[in-house]
N, C-alpha and C. Protein backbone atom coordinates (compact mmCIF):
# COMPACT_ATOMS: atom_id res chain seq x y z
N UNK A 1 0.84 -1.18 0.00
CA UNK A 1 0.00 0.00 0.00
C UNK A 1 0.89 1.24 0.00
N UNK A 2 0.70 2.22 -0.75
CA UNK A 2 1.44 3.51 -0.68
C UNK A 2 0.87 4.11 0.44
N UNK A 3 2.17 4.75 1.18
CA UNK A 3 2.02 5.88 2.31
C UNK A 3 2.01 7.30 1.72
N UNK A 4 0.50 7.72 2.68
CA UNK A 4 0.12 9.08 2.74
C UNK A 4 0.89 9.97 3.19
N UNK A 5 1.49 10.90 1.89
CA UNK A 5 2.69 11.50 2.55
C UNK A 5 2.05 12.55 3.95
N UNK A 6 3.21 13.19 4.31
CA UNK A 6 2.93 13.82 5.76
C UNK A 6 2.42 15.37 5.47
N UNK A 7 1.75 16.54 5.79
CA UNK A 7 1.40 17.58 4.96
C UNK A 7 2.80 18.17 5.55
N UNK A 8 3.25 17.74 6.30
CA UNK A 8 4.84 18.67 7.43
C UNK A 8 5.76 18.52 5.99
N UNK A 9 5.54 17.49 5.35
CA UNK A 9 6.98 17.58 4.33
C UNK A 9 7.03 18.40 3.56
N UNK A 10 8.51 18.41 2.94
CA UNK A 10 8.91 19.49 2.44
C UNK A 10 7.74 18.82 0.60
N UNK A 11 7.25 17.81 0.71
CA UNK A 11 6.52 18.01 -0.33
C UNK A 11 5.08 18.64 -0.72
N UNK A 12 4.97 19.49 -0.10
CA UNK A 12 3.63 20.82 -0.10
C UNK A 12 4.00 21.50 -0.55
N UNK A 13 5.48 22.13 -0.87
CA UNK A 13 5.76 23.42 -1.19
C UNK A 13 6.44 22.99 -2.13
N UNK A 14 6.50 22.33 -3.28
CA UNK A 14 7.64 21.88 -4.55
C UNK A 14 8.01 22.85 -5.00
N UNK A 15 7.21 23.80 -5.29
CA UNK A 15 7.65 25.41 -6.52
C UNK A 15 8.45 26.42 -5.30
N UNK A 16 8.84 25.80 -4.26
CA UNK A 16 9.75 26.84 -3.62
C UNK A 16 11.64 26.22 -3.69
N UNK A 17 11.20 24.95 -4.39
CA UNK A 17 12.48 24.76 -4.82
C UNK A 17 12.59 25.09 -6.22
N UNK A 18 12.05 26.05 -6.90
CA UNK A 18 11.68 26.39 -8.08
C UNK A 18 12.44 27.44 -7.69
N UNK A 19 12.08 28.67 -6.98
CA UNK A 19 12.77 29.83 -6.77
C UNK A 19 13.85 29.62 -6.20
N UNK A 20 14.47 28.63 -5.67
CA UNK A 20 15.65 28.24 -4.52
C UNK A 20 16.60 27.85 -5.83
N UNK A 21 16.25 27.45 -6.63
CA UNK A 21 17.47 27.09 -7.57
C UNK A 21 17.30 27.70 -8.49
N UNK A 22 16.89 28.74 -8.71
CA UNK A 22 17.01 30.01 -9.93
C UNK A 22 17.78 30.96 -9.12
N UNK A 23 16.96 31.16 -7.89
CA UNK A 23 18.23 32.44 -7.19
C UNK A 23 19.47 31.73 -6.96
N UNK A 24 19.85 30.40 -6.62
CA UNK A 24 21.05 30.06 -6.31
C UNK A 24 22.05 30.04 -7.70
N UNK A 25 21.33 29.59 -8.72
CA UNK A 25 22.38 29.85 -9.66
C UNK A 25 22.24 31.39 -10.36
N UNK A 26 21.70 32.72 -9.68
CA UNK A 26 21.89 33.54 -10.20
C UNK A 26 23.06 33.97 -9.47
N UNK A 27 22.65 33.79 -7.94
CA UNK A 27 23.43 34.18 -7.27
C UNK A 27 25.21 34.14 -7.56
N UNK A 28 25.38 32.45 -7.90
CA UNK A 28 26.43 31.67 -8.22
C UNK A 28 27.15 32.77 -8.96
N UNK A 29 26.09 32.85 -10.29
CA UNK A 29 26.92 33.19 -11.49
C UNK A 29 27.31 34.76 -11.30
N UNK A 30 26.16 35.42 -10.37
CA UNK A 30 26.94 37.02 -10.08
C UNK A 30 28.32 37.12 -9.27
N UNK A 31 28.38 36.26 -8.60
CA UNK A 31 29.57 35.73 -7.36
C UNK A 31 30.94 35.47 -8.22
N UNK A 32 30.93 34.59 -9.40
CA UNK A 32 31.90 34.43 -10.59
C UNK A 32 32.01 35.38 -11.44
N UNK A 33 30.79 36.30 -11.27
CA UNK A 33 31.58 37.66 -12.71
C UNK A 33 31.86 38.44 -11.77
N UNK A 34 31.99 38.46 -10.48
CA UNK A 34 32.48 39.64 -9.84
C UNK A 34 33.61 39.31 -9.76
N UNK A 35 33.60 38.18 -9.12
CA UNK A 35 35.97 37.24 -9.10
C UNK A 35 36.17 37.34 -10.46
N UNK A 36 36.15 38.18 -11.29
CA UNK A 36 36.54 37.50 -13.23
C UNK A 36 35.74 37.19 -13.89
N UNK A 37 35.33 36.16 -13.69
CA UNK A 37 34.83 35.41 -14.73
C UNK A 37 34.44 36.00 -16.18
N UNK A 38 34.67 35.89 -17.20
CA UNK A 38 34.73 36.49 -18.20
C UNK A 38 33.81 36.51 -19.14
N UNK A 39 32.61 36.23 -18.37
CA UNK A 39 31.12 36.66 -19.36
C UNK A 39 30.28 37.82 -19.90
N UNK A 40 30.08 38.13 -20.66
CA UNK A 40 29.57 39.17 -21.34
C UNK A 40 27.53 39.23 -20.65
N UNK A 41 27.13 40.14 -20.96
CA UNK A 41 26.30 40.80 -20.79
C UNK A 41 25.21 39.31 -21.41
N UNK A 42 25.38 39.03 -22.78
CA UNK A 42 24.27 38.57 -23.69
C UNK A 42 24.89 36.42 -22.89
N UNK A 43 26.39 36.90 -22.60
CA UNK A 43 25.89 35.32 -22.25
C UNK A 43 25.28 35.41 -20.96
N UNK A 44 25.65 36.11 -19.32
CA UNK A 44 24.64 36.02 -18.80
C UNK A 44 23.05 35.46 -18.53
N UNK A 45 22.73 36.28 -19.41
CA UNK A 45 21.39 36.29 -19.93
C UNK A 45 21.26 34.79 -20.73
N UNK A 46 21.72 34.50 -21.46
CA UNK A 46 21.33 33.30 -22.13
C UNK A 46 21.49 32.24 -21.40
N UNK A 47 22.39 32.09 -20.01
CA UNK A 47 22.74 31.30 -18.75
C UNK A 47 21.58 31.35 -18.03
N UNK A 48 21.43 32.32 -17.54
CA UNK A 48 19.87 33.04 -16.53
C UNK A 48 18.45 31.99 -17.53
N UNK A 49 18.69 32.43 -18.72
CA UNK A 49 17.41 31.95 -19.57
C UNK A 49 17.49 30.30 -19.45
N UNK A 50 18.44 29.77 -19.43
CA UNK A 50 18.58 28.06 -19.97
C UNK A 50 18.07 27.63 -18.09
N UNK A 51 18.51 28.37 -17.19
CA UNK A 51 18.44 27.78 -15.87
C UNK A 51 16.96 28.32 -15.41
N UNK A 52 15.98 29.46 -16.08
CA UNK A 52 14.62 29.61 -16.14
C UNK A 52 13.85 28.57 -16.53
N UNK A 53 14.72 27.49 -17.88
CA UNK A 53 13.88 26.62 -18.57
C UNK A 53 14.35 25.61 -17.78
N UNK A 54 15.20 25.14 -17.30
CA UNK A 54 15.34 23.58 -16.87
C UNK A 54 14.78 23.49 -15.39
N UNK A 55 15.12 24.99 -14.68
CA UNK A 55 14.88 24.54 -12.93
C UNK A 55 13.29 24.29 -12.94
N UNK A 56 12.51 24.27 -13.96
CA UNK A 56 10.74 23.53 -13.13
C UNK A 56 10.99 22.31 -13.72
N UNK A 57 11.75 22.29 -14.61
CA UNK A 57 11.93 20.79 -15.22
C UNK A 57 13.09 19.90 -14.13
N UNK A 58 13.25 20.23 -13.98
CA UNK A 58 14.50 19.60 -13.11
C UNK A 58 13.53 19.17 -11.68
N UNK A 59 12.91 20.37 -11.12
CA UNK A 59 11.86 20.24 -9.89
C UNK A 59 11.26 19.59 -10.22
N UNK A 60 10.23 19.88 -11.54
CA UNK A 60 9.06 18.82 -11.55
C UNK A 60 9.77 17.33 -11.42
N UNK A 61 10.45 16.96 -12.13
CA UNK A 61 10.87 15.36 -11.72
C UNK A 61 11.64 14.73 -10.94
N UNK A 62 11.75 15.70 -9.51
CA UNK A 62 12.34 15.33 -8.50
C UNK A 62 11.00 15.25 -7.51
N UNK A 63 10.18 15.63 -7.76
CA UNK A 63 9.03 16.55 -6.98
C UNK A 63 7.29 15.48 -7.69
N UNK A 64 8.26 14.74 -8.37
CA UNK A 64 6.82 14.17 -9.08
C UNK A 64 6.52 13.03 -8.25
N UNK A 65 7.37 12.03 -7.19
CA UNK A 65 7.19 10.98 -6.75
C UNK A 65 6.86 11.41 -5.51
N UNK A 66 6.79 13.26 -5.00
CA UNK A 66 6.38 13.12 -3.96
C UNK A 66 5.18 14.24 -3.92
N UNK A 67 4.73 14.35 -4.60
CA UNK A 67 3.45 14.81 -4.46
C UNK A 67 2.20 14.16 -5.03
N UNK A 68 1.22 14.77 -4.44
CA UNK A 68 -0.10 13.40 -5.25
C UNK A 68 -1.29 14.52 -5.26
N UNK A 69 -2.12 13.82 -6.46
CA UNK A 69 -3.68 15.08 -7.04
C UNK A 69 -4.23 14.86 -5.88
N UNK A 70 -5.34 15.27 -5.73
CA UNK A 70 -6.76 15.48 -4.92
C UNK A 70 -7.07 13.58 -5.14
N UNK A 71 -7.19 13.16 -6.71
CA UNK A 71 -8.02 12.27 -6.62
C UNK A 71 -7.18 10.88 -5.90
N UNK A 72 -5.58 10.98 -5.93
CA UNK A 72 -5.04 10.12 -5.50
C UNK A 72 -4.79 10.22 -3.89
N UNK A 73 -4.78 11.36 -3.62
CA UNK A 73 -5.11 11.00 -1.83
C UNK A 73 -6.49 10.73 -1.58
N UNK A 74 -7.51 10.81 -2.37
CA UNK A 74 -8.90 10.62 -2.16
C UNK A 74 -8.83 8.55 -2.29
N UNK A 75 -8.37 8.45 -3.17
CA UNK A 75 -8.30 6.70 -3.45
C UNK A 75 -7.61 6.41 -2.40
N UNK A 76 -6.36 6.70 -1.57
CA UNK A 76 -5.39 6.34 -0.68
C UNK A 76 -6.37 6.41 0.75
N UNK A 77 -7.07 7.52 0.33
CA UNK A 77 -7.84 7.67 1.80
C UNK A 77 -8.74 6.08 1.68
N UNK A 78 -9.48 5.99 0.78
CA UNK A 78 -10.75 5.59 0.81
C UNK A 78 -9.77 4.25 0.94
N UNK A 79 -9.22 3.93 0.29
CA UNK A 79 -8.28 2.28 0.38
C UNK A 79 -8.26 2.23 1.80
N UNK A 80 -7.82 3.10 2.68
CA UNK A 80 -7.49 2.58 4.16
C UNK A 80 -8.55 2.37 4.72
N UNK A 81 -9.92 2.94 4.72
CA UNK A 81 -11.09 2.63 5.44
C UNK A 81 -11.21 0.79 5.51
């Protein structure tokens, strides 16, 4: 039988590891052009853009085995009765 996850876990809030790893790699990459790093303006931006497109993709399928719809805690419920 699958266990009803806990509402305490960190799986209620998935899209806050959405913002947690966009600011961390903005952060990152401002932290490296300030020591040097030798990126231009337009790559920046095209870095910022590729880590906009992958971090919900990256979340969503870390985040997919632990969250569940309405109708699947509704079946999980009703299974335990």
């Amino acid at each position: 039988m699958t266990q009803i996850p806990s509402p305490d876990s960190a799986a209620t809030e998935p899209l806050v590891t959405v913002g947690v790893l966009t600011a961390a790699v903005t952060a990152v990459l401002a932290l490296l052009v300030a020591f040097g790093l030798p990126l231009s303006d337009a790559q920046q931006t095209a870095i910022l853009g590729l880590v906009a497109v992958l971090a919900p993709l990256v979340v969503a399928a870390i985040a997919r085995g632990r969250v569940y719809s309405p109708a699947t805690v509704r079946a999980m419920l009703a299974g335990r009765r």
